[in-house]
Protein backbone atom coordinates (compact mmCIF):
# COMPACT_ATOMS: atom_id res chain seq x y z
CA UNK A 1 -5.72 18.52 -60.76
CA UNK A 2 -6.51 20.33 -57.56
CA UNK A 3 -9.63 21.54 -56.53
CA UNK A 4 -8.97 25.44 -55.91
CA UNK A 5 -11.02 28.00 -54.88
CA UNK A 6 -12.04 29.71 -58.27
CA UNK A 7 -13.13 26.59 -59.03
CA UNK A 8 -16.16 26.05 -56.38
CA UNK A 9 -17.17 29.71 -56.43
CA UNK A 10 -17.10 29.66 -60.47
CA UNK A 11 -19.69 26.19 -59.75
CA UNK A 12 -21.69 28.12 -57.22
CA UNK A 13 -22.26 30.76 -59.20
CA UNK A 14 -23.48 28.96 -62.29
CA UNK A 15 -25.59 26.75 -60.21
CA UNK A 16 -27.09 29.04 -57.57
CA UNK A 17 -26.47 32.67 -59.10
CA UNK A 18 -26.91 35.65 -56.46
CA UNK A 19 -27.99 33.55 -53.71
CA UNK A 20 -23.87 32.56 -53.08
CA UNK A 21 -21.73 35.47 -52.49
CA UNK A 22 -18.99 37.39 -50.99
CA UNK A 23 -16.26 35.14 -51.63
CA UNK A 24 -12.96 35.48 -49.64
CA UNK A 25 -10.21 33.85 -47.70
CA UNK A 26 -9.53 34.05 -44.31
CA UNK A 27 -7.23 32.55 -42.51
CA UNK A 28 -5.84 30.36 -45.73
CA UNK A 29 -9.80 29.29 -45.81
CA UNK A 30 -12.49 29.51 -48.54
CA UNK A 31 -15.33 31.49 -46.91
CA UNK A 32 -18.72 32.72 -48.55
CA UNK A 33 -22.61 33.38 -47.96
CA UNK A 34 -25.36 31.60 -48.58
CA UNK A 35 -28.86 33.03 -48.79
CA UNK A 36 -31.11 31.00 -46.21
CA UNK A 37 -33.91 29.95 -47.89
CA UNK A 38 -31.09 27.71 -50.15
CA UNK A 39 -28.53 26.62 -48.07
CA UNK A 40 -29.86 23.06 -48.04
CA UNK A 41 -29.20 22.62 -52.09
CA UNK A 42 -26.01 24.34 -51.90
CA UNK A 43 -24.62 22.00 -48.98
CA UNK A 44 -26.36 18.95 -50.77
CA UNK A 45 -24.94 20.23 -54.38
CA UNK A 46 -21.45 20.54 -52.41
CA UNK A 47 -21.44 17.08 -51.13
CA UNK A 48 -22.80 15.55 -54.24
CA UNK A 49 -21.11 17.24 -56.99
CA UNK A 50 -18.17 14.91 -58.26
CA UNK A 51 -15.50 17.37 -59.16
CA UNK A 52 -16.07 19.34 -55.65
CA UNK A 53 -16.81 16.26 -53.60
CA UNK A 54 -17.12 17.79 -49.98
CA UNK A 55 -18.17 14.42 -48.41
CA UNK A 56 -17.59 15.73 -44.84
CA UNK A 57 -19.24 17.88 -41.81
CA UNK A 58 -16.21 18.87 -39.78
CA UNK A 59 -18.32 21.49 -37.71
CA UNK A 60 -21.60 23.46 -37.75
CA UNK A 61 -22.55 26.30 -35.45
CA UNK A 62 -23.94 29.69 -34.26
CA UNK A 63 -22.99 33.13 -33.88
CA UNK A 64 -25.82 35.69 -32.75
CA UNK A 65 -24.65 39.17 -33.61
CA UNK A 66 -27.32 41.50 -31.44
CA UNK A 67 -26.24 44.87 -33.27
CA UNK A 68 -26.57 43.67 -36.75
CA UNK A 69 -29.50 44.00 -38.94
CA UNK A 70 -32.99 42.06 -37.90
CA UNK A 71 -32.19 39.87 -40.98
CA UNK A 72 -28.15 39.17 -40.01
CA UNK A 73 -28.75 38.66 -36.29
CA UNK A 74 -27.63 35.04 -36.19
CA UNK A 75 -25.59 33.07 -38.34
CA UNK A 76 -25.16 28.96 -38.97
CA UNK A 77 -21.39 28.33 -40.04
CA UNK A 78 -20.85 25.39 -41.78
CA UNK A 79 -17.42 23.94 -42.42
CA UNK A 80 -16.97 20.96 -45.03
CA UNK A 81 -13.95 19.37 -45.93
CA UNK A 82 -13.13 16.99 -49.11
CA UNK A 83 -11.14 14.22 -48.21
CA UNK A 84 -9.63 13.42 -51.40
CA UNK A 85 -8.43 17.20 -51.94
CA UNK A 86 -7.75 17.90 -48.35
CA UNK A 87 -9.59 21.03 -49.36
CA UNK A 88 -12.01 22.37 -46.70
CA UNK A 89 -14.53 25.22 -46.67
CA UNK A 90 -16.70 28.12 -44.23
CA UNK A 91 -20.32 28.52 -45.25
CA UNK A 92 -22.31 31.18 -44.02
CA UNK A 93 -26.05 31.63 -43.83
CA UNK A 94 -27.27 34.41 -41.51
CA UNK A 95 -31.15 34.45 -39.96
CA UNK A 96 -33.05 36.90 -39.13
CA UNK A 97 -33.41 37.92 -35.33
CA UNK A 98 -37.47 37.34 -34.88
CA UNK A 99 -37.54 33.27 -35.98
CA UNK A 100 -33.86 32.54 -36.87
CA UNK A 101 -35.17 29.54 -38.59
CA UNK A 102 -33.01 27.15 -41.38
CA UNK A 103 -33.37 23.69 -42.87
CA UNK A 104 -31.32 21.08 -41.25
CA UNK A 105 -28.87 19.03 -42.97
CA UNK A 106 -29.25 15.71 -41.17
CA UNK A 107 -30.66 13.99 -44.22
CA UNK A 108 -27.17 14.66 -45.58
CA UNK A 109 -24.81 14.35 -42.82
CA UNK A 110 -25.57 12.21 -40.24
CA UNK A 111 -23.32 14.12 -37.72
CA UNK A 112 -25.56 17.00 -38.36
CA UNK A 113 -27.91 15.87 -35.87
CA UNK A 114 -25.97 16.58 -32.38
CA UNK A 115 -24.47 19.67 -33.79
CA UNK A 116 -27.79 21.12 -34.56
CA UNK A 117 -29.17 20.37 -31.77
CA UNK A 118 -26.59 21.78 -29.66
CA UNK A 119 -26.99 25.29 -31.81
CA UNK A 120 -30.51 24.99 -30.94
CA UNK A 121 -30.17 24.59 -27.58
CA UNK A 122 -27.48 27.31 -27.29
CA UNK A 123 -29.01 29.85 -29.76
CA UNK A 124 -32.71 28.59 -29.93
CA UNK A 125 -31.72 28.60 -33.99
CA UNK A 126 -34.94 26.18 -35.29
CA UNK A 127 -33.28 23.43 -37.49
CA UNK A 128 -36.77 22.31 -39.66
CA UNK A 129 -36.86 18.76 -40.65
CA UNK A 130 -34.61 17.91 -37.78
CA UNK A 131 -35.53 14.18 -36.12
CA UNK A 132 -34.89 15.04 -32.97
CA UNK A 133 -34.70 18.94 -31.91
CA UNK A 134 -34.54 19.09 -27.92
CA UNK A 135 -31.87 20.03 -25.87
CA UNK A 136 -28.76 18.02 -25.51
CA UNK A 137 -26.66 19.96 -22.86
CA UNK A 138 -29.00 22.08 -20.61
CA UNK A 139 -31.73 21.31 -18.79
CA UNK A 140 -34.79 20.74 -20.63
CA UNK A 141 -36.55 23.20 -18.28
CA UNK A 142 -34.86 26.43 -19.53
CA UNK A 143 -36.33 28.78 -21.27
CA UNK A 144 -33.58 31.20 -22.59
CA UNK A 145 -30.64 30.34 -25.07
CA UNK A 146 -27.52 30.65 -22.81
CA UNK A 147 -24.98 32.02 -25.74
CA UNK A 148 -27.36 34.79 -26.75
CA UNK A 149 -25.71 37.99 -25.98
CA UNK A 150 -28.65 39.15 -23.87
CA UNK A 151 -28.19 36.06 -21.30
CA UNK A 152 -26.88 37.28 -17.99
CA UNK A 153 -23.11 36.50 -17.25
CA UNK A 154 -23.83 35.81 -13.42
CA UNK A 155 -26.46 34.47 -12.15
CA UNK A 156 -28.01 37.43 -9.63
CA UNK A 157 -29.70 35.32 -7.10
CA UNK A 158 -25.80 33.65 -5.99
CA UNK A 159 -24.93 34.48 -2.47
CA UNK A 160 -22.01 32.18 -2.26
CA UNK A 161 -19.68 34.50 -4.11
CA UNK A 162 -17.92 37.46 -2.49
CA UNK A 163 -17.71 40.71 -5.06
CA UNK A 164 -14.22 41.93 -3.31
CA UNK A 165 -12.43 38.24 -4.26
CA UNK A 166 -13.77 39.21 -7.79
CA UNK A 167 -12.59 42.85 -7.97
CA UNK A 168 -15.43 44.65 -8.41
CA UNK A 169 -16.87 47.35 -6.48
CA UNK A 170 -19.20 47.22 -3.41
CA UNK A 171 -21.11 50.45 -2.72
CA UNK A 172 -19.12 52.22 -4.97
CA UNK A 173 -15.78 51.40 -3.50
CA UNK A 174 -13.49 48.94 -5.62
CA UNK A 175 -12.44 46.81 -2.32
């Protein structure tokens, strides 16, 4: 019998109550939330639970959302896939804006580990437990989180690019 979507939210919600909601599809996906502070059992209880069986990381990353709430600021998306269903699912767990901290997953999915790190390194999200959390892509030197909405497009101190090839104006004047 297939594995459908009633089914894994009807499991949630007799295993983890409240604390997994807002169930929908989107784009011919299953989607819902996860509080934080148990997104690590639900991911484990996903994986591990026979008649769901999502043996598979196919992605995990960050969103930062600047003009939400201070407890929705950033988000860790999750997306798991059974194999043997070719059924595959969007977890969401959103962080608050001051320490956007959540467990990592590495324990359960090895693949976790360079994923993680790159949404630390990209959204300074704190992964705690992970073996290894530096950055993987940019220097190890920087200090801000270059997908943040409040990191500068352009870097100000470039004087090799010319504003008129770019279209924008100089002293006013759109050259």
């Amino acid at each position: 019998m297939a594995l459908e979507s009633l089914d894994i939210q009807n499991k949630l919600q007799e295993t983890f109550g409240d604390n997994v909601k807002y169930f929908r599809t989107e784009y011919d996906m299953f989607v819902f939330e996860v509080d934080s502070d148990v997104i690590y059992n639900v991911i484990k209880f996903l994986k591990e639970e026979p008649s769901l069986n999502f043996n598979f990381l196919t992605d995990l990353c960050g969103i930062h959302y600047p003009d939400s709430q201070e407890n929705e600021k950033f988000c860790v998306v999750y997306h798991l896939h059974n194999w043997f269903e070719n059924k595959r699912i969007r977890v969401k767990t959103f962080l608050n804006g001051t320490n956007p901290e959540v467990k990592s997953i590495t324990s359960l999915y090895n693949c976790a580990d360079w994923m993680e790190r790159e949404t630390f390194d990209f959204y300074g999200i704190q992964f705690e437990g992970h073996p290894n959390l530096v950055r993987i892509l940019n220097m190890d030197e920087m200090v801000s989180f270059p997908m943040r909405k409040e990191y500068p497009m352009e870097d100000s101190g470039r004087t090799d690019k010319d504003d008129r090839f770019f279209g924008r104006t100089v002293n006013n004047t759109t050259i």
